[in-house]
N, C-alpha and C. Protein backbone atom coordinates (compact mmCIF):
# COMPACT_ATOMS: atom_id res chain seq x y z
N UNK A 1 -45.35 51.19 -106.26
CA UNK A 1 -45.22 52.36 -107.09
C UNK A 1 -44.96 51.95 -108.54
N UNK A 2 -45.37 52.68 -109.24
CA UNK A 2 -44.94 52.18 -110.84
C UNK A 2 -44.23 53.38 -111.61
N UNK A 3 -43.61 53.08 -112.36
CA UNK A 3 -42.25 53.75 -113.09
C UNK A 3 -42.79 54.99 -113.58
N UNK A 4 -42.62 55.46 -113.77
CA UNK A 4 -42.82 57.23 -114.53
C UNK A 4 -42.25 56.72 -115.93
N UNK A 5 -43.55 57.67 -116.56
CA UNK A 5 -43.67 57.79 -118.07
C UNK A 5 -42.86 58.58 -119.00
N UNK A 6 -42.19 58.57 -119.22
CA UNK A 6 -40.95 59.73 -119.51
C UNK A 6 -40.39 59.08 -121.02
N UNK A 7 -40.32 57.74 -121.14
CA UNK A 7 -40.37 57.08 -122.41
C UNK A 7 -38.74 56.72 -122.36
N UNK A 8 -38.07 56.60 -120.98
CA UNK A 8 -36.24 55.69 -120.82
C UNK A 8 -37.17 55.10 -120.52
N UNK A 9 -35.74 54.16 -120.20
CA UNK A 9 -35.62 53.00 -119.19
C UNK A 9 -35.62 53.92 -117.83
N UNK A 10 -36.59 53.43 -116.85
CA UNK A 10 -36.59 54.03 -115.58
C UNK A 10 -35.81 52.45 -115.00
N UNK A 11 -34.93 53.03 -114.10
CA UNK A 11 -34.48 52.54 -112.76
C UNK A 11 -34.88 52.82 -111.45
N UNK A 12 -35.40 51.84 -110.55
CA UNK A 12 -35.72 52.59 -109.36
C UNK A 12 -34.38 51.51 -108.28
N UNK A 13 -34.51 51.94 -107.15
CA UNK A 13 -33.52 51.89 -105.98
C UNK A 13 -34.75 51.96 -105.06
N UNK A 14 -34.65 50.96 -104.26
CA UNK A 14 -35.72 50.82 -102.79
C UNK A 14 -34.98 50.67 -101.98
N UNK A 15 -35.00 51.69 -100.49
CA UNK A 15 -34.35 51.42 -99.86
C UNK A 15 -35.42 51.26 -98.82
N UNK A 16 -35.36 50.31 -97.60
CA UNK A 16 -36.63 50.10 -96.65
C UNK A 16 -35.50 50.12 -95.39
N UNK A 17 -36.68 50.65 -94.52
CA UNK A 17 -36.57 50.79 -93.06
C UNK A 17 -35.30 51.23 -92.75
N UNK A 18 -34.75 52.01 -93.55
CA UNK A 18 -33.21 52.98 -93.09
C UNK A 18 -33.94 53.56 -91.54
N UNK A 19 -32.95 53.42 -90.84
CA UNK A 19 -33.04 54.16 -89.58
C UNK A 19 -32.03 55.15 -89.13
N UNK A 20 -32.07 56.19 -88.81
CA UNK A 20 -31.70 57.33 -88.29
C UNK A 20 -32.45 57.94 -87.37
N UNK A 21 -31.55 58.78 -86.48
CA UNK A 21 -32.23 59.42 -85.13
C UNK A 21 -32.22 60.94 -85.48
N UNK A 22 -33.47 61.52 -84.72
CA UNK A 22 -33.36 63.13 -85.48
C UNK A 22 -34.85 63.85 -84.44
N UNK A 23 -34.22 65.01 -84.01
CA UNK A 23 -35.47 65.26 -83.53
C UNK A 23 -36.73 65.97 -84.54
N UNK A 24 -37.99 65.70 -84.79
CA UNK A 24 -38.88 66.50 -85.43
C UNK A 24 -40.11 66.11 -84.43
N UNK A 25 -40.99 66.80 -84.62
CA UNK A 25 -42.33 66.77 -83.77
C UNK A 25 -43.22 67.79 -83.99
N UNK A 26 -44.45 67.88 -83.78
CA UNK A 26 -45.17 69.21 -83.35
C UNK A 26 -45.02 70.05 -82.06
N UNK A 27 -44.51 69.19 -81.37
CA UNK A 27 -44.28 70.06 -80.03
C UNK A 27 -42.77 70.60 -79.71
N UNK A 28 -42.49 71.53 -78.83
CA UNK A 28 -41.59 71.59 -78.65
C UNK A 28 -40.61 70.43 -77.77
N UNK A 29 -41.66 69.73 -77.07
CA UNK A 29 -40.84 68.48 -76.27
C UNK A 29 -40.99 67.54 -76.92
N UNK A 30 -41.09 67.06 -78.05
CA UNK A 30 -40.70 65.95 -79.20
C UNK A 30 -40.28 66.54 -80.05
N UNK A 31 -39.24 67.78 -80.36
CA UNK A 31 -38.02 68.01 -80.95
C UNK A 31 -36.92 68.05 -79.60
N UNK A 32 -37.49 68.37 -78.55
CA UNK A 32 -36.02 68.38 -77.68
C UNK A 32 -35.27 67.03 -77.20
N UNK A 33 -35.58 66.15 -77.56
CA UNK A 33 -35.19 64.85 -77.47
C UNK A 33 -34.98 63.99 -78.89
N UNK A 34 -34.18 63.46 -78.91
CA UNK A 34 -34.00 62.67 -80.03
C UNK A 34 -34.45 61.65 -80.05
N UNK A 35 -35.29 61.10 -81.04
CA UNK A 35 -35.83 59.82 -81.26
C UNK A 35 -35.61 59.02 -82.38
N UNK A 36 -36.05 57.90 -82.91
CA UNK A 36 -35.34 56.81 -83.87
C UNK A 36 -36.57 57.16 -84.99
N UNK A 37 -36.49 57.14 -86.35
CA UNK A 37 -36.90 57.46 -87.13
C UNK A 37 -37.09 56.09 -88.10
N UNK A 38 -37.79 55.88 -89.15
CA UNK A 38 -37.67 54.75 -89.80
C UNK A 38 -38.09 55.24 -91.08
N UNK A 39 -37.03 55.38 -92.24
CA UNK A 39 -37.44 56.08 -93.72
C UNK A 39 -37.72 54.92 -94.96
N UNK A 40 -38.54 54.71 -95.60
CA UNK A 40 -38.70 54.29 -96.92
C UNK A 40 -38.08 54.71 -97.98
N UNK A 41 -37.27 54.79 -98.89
CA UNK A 41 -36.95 55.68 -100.11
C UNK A 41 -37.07 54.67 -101.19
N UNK A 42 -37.95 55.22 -102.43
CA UNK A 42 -38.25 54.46 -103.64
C UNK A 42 -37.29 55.98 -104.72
N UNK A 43 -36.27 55.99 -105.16
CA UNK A 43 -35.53 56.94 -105.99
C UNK A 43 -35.56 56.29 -107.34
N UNK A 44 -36.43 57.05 -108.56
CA UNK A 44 -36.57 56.53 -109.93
C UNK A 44 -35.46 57.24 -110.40
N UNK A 45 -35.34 56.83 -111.37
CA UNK A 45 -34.28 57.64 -112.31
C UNK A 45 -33.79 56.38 -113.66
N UNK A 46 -33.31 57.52 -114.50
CA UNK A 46 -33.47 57.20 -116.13
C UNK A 46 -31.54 56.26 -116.12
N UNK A 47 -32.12 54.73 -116.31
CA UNK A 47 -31.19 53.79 -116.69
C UNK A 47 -30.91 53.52 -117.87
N UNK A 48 -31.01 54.26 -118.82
CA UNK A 48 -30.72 53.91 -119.74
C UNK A 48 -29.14 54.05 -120.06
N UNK A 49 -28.19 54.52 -119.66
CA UNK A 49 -26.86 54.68 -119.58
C UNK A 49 -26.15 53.14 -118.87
N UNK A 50 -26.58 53.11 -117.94
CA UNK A 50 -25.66 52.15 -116.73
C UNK A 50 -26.25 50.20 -117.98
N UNK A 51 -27.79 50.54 -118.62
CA UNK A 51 -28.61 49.39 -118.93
C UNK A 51 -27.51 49.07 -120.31
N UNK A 52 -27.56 50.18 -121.20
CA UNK A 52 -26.03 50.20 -122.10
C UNK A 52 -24.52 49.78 -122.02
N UNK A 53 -23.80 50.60 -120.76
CA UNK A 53 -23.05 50.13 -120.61
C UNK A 53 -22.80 49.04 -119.47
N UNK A 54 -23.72 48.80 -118.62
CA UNK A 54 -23.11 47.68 -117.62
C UNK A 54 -22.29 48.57 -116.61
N UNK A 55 -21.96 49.40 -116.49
CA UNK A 55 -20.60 50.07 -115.80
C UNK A 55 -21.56 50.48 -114.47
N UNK A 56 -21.18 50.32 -113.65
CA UNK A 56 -21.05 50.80 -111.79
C UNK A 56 -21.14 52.46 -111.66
N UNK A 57 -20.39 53.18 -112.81
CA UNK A 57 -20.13 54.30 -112.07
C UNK A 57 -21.04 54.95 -112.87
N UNK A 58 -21.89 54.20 -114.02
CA UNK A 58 -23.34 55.03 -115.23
C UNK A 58 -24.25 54.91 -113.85
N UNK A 59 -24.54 54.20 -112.82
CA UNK A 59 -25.99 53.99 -112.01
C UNK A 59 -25.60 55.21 -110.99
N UNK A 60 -27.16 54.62 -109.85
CA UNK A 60 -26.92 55.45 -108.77
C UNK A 60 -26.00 54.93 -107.48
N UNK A 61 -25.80 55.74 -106.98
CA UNK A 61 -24.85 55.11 -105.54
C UNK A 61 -26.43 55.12 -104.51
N UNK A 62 -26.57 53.43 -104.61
CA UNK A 62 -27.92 53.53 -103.40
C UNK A 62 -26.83 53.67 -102.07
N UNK A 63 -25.65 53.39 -101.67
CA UNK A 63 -25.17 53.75 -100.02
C UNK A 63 -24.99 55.52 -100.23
N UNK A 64 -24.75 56.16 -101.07
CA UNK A 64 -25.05 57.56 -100.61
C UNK A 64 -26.17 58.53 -101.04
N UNK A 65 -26.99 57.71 -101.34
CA UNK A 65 -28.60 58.01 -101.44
C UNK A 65 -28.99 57.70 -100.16
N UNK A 66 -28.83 57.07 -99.28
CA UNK A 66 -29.22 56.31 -98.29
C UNK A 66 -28.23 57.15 -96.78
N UNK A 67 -27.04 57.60 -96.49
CA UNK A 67 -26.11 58.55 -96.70
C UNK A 67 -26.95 59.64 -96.12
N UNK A 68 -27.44 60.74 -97.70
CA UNK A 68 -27.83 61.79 -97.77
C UNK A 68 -29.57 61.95 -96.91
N UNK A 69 -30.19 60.58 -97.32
CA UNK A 69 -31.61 60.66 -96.51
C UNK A 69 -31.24 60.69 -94.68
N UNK A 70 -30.36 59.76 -94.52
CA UNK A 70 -30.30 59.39 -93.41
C UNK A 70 -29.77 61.25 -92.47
N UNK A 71 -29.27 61.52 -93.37
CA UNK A 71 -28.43 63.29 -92.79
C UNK A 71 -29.49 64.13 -92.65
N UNK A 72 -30.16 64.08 -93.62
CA UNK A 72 -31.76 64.99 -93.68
C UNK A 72 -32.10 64.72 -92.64
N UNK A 73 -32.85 63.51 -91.66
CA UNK A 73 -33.48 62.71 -90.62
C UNK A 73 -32.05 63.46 -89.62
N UNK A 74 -31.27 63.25 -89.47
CA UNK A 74 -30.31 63.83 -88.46
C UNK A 74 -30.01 65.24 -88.43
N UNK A 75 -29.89 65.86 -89.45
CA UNK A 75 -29.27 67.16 -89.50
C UNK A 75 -30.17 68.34 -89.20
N UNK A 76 -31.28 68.01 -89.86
CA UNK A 76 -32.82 68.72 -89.90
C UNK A 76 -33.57 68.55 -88.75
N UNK A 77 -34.50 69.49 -88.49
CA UNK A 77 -35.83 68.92 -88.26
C UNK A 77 -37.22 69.90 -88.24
N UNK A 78 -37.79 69.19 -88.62
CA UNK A 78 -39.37 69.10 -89.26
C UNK A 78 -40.44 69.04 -87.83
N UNK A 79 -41.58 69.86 -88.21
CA UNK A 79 -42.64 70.00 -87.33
C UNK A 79 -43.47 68.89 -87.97
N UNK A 80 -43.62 68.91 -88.81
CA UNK A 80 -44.61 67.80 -89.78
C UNK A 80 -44.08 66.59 -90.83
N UNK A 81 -44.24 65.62 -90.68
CA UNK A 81 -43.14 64.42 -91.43
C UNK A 81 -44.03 64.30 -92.69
């Protein structure tokens, strides 16, 4: 993927093969069972703050980016992924 044009500093966060269990499916008997899921997340966003100051708490939190996807995949579910 390549950065978005926006004219910051883009930051991205990759998170690969997060796993969470969650039922979604087209059918009704592949939502009634829970199965293991496997998510990609590429999250851009404008670094120009955290690139300035250096500081931890200017960036993103990739464990509750990662957190919040993983709850979506559990909490939800989807006929179509």
């Amino acid at each position: 993927m390549s950065a978005p044009a926006h004219g910051r500093a883009a930051g991205c966060i990759e998170v690969r093969d997060l796993r969470a269990v969650g039922c979604h499916g087209a059918s009704d008997e592949e939502r009634a069972h829970p199965q293991p899921f496997s998510c990609d997340l590429d999250a851009w966003f404008d670094a120009s703050a955290p690139a300035a100051s250096d500081a931890l708490e200017d960036t993103v939190d990739y464990g509750a980016l990662a957190v919040l996807a993983a709850g979506v995949v559990a909490g939800t579910s989807f006929a179509l992924l």
